[in-house]
N, C-alpha and C. Protein backbone atom coordinates (compact mmCIF):
# COMPACT_ATOMS: atom_id res chain seq x y z
N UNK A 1 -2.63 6.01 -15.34
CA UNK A 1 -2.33 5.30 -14.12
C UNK A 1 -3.50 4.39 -13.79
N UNK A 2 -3.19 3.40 -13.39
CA UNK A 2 -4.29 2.52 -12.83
C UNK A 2 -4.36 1.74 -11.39
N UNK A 3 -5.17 2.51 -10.74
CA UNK A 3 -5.29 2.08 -9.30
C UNK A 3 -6.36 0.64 -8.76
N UNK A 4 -5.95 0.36 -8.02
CA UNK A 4 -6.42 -1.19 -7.56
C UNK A 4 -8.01 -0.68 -7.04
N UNK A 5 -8.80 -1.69 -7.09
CA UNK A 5 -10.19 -1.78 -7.12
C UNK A 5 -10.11 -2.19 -5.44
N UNK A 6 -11.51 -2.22 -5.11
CA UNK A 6 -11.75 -2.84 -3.57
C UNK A 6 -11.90 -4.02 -4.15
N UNK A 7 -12.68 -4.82 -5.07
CA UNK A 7 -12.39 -6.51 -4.92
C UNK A 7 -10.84 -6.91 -4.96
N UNK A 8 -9.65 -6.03 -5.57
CA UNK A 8 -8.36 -6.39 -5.93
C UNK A 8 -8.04 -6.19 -4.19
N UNK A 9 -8.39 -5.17 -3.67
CA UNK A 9 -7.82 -5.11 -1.94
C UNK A 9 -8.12 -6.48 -1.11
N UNK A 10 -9.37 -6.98 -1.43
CA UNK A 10 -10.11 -7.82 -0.68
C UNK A 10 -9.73 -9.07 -0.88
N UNK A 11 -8.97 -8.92 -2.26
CA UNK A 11 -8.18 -10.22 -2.59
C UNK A 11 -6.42 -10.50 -2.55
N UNK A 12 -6.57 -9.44 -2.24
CA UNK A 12 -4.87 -9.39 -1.87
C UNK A 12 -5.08 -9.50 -0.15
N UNK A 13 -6.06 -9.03 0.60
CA UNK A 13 -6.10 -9.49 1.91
C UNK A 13 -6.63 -10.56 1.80
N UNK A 14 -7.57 -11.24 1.69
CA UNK A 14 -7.66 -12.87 1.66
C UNK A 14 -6.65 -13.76 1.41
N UNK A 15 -5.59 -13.43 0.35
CA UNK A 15 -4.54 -14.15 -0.31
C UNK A 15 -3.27 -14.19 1.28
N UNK A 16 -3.47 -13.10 1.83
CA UNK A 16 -2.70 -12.90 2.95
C UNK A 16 -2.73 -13.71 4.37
N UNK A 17 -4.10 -13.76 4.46
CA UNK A 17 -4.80 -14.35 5.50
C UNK A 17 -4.00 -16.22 5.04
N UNK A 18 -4.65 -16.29 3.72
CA UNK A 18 -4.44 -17.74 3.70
C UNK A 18 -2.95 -18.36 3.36
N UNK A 19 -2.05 -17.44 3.19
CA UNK A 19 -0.80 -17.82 3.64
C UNK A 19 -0.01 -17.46 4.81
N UNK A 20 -0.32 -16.26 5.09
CA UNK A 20 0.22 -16.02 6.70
C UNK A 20 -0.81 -16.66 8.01
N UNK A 21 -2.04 -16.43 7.89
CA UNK A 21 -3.19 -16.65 8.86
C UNK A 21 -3.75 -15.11 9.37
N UNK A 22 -4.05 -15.28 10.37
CA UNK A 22 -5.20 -14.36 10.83
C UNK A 22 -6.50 -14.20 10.72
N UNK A 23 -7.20 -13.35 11.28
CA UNK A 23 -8.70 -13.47 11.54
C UNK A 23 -9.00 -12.55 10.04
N UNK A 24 -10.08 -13.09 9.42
CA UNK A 24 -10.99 -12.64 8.62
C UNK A 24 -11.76 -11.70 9.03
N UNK A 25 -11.68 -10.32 7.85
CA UNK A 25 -12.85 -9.53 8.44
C UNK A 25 -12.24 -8.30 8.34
N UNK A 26 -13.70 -6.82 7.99
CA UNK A 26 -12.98 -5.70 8.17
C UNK A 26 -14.12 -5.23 9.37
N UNK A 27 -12.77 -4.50 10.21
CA UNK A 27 -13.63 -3.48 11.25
C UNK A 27 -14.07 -2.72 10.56
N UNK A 28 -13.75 -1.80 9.52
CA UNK A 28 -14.44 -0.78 9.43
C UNK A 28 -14.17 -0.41 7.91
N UNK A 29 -15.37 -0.57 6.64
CA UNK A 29 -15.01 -0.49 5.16
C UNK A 29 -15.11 0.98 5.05
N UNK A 30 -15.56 1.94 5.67
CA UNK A 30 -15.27 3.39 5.11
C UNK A 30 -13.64 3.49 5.39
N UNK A 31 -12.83 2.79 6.49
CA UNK A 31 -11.45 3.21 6.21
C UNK A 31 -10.80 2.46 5.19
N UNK A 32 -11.36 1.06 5.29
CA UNK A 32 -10.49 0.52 3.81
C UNK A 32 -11.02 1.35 2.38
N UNK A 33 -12.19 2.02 2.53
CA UNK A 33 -12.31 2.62 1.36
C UNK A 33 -11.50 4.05 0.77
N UNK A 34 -11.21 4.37 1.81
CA UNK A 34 -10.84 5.60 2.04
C UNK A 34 -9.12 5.43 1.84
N UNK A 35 -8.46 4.15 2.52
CA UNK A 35 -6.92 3.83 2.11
C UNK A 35 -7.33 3.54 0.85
N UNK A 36 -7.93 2.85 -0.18
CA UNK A 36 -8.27 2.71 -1.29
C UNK A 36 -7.29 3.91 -2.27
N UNK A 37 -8.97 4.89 -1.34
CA UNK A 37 -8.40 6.05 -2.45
C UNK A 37 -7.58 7.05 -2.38
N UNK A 38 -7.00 7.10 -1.25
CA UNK A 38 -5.70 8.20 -1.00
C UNK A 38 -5.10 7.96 -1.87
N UNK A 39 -4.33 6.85 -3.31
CA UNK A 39 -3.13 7.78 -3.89
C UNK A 39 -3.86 8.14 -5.32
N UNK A 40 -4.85 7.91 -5.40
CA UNK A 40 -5.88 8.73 -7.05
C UNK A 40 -6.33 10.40 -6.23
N UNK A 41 -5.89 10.58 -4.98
CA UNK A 41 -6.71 11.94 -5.01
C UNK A 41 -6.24 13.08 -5.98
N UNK A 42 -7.08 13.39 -6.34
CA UNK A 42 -6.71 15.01 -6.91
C UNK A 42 -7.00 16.03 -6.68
N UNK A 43 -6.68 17.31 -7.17
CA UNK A 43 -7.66 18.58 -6.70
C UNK A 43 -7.17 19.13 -8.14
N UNK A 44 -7.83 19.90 -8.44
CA UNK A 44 -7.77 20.62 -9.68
C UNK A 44 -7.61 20.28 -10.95
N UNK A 45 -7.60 18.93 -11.05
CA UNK A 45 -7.79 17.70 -12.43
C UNK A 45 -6.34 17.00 -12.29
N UNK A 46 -5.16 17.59 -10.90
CA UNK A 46 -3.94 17.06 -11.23
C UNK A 46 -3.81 15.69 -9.87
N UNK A 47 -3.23 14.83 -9.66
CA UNK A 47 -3.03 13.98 -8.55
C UNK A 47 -2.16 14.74 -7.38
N UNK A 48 -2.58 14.65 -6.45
CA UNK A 48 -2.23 14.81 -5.33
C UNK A 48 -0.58 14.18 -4.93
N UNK A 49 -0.43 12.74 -5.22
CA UNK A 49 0.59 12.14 -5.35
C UNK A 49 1.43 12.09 -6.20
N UNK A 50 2.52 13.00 -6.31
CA UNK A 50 3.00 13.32 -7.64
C UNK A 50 3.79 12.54 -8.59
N UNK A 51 4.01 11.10 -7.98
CA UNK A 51 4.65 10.04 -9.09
C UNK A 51 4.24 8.61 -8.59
N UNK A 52 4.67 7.77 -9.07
CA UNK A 52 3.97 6.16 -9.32
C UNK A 52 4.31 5.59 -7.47
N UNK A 53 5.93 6.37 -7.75
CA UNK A 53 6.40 6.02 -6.12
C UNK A 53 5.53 6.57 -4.99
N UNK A 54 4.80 7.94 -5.26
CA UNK A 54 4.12 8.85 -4.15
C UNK A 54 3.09 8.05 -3.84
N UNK A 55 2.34 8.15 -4.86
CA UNK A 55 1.45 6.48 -5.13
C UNK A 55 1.10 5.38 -4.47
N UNK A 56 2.30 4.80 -4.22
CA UNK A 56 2.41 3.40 -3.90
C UNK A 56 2.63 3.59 -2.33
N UNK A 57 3.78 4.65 -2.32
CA UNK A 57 3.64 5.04 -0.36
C UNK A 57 1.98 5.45 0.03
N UNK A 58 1.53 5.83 -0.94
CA UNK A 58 -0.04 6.11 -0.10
C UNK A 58 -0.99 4.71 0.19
N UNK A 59 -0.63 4.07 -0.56
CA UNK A 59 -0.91 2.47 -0.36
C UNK A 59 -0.53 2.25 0.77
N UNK A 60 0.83 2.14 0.98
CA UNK A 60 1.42 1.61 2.11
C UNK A 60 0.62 1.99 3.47
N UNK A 61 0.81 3.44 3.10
CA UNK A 61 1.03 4.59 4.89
C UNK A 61 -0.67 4.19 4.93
N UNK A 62 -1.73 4.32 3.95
CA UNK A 62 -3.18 4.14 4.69
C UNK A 62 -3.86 2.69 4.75
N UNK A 63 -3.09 1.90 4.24
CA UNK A 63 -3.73 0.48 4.68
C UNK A 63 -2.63 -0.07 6.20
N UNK A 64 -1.57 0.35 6.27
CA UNK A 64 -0.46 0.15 7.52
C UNK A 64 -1.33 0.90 8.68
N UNK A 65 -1.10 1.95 8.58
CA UNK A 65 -1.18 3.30 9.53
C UNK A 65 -2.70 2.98 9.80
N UNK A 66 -3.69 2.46 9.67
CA UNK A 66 -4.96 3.03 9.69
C UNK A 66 -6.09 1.74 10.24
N UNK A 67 -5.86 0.60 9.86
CA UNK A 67 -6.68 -0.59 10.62
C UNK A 67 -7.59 -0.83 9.97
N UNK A 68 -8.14 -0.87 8.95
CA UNK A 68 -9.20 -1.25 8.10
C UNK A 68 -9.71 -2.48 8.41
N UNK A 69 -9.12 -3.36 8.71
CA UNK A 69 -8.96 -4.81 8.70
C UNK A 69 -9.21 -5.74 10.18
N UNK A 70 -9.60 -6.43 10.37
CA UNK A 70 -9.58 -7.07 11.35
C UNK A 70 -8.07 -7.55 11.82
N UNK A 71 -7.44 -7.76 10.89
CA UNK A 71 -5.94 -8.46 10.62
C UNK A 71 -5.45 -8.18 9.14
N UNK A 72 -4.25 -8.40 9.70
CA UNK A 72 -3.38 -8.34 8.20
C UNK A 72 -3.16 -6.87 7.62
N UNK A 73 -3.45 -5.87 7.95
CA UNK A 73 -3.40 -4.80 7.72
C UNK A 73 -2.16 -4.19 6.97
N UNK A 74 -0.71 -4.37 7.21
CA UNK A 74 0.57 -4.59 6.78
C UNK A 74 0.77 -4.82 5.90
N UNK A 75 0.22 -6.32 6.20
CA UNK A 75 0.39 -7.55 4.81
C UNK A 75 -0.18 -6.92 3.70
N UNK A 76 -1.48 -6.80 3.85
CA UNK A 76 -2.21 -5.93 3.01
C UNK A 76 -1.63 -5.01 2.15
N UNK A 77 -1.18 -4.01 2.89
CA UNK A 77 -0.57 -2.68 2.79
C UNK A 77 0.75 -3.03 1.63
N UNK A 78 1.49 -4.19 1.96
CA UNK A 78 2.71 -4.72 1.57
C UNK A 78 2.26 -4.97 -0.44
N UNK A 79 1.32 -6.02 -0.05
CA UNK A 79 0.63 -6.52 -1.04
C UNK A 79 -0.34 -5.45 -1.99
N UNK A 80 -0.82 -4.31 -1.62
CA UNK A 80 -1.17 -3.42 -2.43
C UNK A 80 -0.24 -2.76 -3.08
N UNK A 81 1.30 -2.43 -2.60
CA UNK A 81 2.12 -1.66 -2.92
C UNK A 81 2.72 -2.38 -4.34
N UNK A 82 3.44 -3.97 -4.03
CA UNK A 82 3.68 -4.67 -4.84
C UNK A 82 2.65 -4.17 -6.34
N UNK A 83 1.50 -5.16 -5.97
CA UNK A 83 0.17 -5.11 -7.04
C UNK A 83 0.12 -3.85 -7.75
N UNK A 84 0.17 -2.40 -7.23
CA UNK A 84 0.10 -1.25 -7.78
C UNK A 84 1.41 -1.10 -8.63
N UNK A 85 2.55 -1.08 -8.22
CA UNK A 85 3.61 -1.31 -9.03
C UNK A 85 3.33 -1.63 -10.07
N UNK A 86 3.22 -3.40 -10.18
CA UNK A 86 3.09 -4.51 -11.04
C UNK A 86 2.13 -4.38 -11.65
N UNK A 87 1.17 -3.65 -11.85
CA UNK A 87 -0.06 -3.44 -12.71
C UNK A 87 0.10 -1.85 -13.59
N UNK A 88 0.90 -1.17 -12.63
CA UNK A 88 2.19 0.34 -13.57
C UNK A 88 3.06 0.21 -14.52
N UNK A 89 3.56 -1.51 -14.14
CA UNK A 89 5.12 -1.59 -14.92
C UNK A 89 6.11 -1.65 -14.20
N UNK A 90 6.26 -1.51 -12.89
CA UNK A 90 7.35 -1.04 -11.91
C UNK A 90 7.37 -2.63 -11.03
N UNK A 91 8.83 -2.51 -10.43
CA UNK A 91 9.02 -3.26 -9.80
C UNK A 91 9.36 -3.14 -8.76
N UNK A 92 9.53 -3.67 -7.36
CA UNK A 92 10.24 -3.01 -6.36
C UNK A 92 11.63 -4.14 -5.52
N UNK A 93 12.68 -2.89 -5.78
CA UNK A 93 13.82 -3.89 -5.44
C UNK A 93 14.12 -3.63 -3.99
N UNK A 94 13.92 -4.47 -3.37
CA UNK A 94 14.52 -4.53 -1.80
C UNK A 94 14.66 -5.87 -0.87
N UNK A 95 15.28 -6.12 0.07
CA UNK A 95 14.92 -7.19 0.97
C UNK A 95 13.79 -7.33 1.68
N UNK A 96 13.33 -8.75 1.73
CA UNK A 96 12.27 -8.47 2.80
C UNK A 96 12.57 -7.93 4.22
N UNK A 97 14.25 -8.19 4.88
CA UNK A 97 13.90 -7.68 6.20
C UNK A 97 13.73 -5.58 5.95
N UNK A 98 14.29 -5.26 4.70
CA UNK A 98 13.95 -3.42 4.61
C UNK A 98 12.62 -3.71 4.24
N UNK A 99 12.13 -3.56 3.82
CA UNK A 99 10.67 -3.75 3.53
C UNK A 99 9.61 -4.12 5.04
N UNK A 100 9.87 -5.32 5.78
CA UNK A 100 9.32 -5.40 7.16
C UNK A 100 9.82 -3.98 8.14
N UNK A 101 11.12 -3.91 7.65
CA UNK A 101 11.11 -2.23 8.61
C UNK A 101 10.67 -1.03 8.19
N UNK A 102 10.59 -0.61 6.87
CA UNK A 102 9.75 0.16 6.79
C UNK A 102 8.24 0.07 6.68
N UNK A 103 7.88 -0.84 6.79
CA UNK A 103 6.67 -1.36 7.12
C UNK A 103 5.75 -1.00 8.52
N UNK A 104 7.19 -1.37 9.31
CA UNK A 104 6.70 -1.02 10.72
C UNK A 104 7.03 0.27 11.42
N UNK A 105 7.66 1.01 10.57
CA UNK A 105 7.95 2.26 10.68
C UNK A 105 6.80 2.81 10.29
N UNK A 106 6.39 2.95 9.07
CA UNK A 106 4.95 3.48 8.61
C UNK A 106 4.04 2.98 9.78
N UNK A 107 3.53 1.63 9.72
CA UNK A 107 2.63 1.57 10.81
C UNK A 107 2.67 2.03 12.42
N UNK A 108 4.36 2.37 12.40
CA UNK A 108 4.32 2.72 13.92
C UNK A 108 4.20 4.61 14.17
N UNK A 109 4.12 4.84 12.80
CA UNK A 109 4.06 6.32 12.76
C UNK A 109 5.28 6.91 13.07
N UNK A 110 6.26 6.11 12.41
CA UNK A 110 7.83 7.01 12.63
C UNK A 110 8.58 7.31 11.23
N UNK A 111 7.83 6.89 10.64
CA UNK A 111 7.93 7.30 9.02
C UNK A 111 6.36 7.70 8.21
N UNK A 112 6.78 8.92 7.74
CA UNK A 112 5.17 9.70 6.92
C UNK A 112 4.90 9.45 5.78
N UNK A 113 4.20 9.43 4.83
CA UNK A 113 3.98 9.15 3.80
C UNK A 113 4.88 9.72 2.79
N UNK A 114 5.45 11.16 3.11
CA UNK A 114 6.77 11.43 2.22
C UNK A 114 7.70 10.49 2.54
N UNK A 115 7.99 9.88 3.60
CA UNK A 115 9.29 9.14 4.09
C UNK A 115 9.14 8.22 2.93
N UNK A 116 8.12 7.09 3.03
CA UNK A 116 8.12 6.49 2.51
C UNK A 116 7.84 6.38 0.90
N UNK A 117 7.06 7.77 0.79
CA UNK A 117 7.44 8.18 -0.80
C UNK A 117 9.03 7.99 -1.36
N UNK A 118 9.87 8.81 -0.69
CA UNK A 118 11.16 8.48 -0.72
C UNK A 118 11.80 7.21 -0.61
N UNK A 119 11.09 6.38 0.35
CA UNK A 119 12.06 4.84 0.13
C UNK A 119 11.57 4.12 -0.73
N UNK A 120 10.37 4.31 -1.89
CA UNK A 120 9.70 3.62 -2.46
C UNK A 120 11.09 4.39 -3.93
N UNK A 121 10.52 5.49 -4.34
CA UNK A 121 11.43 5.91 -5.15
C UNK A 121 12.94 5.28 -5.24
N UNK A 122 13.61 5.66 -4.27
CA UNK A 122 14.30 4.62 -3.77
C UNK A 122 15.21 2.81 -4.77
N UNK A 123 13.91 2.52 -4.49
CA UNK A 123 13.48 0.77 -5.05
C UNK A 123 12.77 0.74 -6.13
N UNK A 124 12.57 1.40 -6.70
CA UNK A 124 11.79 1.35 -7.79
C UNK A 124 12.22 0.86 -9.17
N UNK A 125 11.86 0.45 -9.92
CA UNK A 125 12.42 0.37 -11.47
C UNK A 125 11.41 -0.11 -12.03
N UNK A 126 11.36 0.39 -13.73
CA UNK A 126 10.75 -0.38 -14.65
C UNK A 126 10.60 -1.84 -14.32
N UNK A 127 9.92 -2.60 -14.77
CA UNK A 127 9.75 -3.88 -15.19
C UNK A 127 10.26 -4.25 -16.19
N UNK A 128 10.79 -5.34 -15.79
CA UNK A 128 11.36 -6.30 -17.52
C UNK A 128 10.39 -6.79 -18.49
């Protein structure tokens, strides 16, 4: 498995900023470091997140849910999920308006990181 780096975060939020807008900047890099690494955790040599989809919701739920960012936090969140996929092999099939709602479900704390484990699974497929 291969998980996204902090320059790959920092550039998927910049990339965000400069097509949506918003303010530049993180409040606080121990939490973007920390959404980083929620879906590589392990305990006992095995991952914590038990598939590519569990994975990718941990992307979501700790760059959404958590504020790392001055702005864009979402976007971010959106854009890590994609990138992690797409650097697995996986693709994710959905609309953007399901995707903006579970988006804001995660960030509004009405969907948990299993939820969205599940809607990621969901959408998922190989890559062509």
């Amino acid at each position: 498995m291969e998980f996204l780096t902090f320059e790959a975060v920092l550039a998927i939020h910049a990339d965000q900023l400069a097509t949506y807008g918003g303010a530049d900047g993180i409040l606080d890099e121990g939490v973007v470091r920390a959404a980083l690494a929620a879906p590589a955790h392990t305990f006992g040599g095995q991952y914590l997140n038990e598939d590519v989809a569990a994975m990718a919701a941990a992307y979501l739920f700790s760059f959404a849910a958590s504020q790392g960012f001055i702005d864009g936090n979402k976007r971010t969140a959106v854009g890590c999920v994609y990138e992690f996929l797409a650097t697995n092999g996986y693709d994710l099939d959905c609309s953007s308006e399901d995707l903006y709602d579970v988006t804001m479900r995660v960030a509004n704390r009405l969907l948990d990181k299993d939820g969205a484990a599940e809607w990621v699974r969901d959408r998922i497929a190989p890559a062509l």
